[in-house]
Protein backbone atom coordinates (compact mmCIF):
# COMPACT_ATOMS: atom_id res chain seq x y z
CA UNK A 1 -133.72 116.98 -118.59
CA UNK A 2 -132.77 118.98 -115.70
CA UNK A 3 -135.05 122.57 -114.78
CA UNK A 4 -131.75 124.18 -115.24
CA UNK A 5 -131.76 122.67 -118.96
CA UNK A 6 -134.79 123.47 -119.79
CA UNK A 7 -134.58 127.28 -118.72
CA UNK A 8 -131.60 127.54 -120.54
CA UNK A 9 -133.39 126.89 -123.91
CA UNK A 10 -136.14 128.65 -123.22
CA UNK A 11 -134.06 131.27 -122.50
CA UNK A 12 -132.10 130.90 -125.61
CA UNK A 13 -135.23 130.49 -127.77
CA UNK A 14 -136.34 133.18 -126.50
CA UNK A 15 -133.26 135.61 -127.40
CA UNK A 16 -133.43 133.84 -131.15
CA UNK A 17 -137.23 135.49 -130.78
CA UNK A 18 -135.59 138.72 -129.88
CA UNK A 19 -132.95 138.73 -131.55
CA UNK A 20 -135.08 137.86 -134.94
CA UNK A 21 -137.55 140.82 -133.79
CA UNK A 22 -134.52 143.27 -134.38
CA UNK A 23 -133.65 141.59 -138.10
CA UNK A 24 -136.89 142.07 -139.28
CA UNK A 25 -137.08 146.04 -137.55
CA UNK A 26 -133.94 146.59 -139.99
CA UNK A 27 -135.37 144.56 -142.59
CA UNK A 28 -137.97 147.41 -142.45
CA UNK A 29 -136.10 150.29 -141.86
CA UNK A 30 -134.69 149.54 -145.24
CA UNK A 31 -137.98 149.41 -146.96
CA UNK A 32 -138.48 152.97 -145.16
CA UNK A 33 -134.88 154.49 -145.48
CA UNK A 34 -132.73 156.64 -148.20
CA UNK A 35 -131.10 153.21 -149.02
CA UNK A 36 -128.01 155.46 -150.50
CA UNK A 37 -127.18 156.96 -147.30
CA UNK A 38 -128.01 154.53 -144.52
CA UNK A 39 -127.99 150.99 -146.09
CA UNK A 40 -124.90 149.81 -144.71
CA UNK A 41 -125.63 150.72 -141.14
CA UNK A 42 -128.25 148.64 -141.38
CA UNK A 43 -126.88 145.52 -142.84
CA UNK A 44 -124.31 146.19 -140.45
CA UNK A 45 -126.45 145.50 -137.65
CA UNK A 46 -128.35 142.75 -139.49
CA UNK A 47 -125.26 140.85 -139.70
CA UNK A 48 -124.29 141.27 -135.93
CA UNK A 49 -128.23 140.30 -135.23
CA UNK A 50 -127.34 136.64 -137.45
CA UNK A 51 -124.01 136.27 -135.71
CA UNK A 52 -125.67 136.97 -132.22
CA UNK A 53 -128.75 134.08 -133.56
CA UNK A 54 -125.95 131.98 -134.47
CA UNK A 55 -124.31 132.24 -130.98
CA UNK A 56 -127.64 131.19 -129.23
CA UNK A 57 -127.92 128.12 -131.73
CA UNK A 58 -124.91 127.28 -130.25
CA UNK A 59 -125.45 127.54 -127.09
CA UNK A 60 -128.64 125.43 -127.41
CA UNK A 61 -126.70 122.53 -129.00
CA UNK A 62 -124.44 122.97 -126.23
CA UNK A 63 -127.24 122.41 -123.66
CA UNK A 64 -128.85 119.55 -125.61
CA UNK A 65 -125.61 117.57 -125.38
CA UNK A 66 -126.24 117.36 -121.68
CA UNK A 67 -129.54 116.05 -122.51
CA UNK A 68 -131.19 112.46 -123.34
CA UNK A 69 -130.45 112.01 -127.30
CA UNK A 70 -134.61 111.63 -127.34
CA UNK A 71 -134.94 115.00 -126.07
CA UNK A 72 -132.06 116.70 -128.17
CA UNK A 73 -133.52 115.55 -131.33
CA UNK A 74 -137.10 116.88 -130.35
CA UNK A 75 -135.65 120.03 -129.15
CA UNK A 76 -133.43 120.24 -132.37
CA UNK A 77 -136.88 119.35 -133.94
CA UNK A 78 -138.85 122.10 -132.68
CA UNK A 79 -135.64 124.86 -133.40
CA UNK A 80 -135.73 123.59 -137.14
CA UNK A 81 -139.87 123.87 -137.02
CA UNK A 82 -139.94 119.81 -137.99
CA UNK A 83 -143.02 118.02 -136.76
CA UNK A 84 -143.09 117.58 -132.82
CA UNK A 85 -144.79 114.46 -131.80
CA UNK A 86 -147.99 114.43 -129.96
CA UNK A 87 -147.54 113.83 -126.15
CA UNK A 88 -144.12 115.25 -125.70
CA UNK A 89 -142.86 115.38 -122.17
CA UNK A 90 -144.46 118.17 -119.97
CA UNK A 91 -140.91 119.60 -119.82
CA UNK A 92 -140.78 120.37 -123.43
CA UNK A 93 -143.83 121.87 -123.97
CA UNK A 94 -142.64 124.92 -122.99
CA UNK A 95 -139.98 124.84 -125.02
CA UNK A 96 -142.32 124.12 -128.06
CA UNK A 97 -143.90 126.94 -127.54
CA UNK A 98 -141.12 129.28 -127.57
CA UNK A 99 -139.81 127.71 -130.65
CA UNK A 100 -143.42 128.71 -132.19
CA UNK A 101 -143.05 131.73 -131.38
CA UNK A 102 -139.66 132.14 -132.79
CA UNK A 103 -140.91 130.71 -135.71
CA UNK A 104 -143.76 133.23 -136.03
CA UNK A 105 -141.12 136.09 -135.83
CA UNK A 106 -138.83 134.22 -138.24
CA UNK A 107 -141.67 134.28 -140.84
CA UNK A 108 -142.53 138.15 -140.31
CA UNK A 109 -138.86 138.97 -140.80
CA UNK A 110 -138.55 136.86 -143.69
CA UNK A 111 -141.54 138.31 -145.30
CA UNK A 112 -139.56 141.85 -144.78
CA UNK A 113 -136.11 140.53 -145.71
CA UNK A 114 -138.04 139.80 -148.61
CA UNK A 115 -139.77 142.76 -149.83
CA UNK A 116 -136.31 144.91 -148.22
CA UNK A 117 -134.48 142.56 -150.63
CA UNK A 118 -136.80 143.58 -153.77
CA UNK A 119 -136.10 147.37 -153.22
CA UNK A 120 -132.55 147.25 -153.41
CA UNK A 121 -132.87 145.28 -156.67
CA UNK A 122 -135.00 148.01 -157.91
CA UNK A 123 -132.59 150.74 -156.82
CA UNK A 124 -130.08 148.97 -158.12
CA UNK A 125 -131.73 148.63 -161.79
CA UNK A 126 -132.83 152.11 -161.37
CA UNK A 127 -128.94 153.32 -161.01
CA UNK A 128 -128.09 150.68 -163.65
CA UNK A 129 -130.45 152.85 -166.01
CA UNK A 130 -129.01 156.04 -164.87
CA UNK A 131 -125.59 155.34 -165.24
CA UNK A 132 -126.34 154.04 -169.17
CA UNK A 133 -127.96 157.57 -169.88
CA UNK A 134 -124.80 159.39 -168.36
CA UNK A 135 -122.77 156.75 -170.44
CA UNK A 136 -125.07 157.63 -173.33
CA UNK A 137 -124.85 161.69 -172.66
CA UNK A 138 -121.28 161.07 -171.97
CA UNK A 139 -121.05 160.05 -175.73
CA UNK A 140 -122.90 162.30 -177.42
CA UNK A 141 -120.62 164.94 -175.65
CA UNK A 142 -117.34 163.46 -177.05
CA UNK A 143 -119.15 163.84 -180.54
CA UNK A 144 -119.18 167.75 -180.41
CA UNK A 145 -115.07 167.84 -179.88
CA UNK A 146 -114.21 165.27 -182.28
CA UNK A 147 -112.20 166.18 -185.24
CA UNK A 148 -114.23 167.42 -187.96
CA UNK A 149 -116.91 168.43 -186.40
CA UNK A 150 -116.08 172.03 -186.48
CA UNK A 151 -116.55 172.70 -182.81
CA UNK A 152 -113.13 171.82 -181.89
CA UNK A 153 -109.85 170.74 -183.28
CA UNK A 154 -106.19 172.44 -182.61
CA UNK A 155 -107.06 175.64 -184.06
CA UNK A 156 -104.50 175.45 -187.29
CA UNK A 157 -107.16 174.40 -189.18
CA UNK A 158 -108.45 178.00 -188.34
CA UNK A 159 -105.10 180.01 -188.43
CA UNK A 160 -105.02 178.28 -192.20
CA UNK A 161 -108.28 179.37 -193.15
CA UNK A 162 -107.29 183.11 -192.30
């Protein structure tokens, strides 16, 4: 593996840490944030944060083509957090311990992507029950003009009762 290799992953690794350092600051601006007005802002710029992760996953397969197949599959290793063997080339370690660090971020924005992820489901049963009392309200209303009911009608039942 060339120096010029190896930077570029680390480099790369080190944008995926970035990069997953801004998901998990939206992940918790949603558990902070009047989800009706701002919510899709947010998941707006989540999704351009995955598609910019995406692009540096690529560009890290790119590099490990130019590399031995040994040390693609232990960089590949290390991106997908699989065990690293002990005594990996000097070169790599560095690269190992981006990818830990990536990982660390990964799990702190999952963690929020979680609990972000249980407060719209909350909101969205709390609108669910909302919109069944309106429904319900909605109802009851219709009752008071139906036919019959005396508060309502064509008013010839009340020219015929003069």
């Amino acid at each position: 593996m060339t120096e010029e290799i190896r930077k570029r992953i680390i480099d790369d690794i080190a944008e995926m840490t970035r990069l997953a350092g801004e998901y998990g600051t939206a992940a918790a601006e949603i558990l902070a944030t009047d989800i009706d007005e701002t919510l899709d802002g947010i998941i707006a710029r989540r999704t351009a944060v995955i598609d910019a992760i995406a692009e540096a996953r690529r560009d890290i397969d790119d590099a490990c083509h130019e590399c031995t197949e040994q040390e693609s599959d232990i960089v590949h290793g290390m991106i997908r957090g699989a065990h690293v063997p002990v005594g990996i080339p000097s070169e790599l370690e560095e690269i190992h311990k981006a990818a830990v660090r990536m990982h660390s971020v990964y799990i702190s924005a999952a963690e929020k992507d979680k609990q972000a992820s249980a407060r719209v489901d909350a909101r969205v049963k709390e609108l669910r029950t909302e919109l069944e009392n309106v429904n319900t309200d909605r109802k009851k209303t219709a009752g008071y003009t139906a036919a019959g009911s005396g508060l309502g009608g064509s008013g010839r039942s009340f020219d015929g009762r003069l």
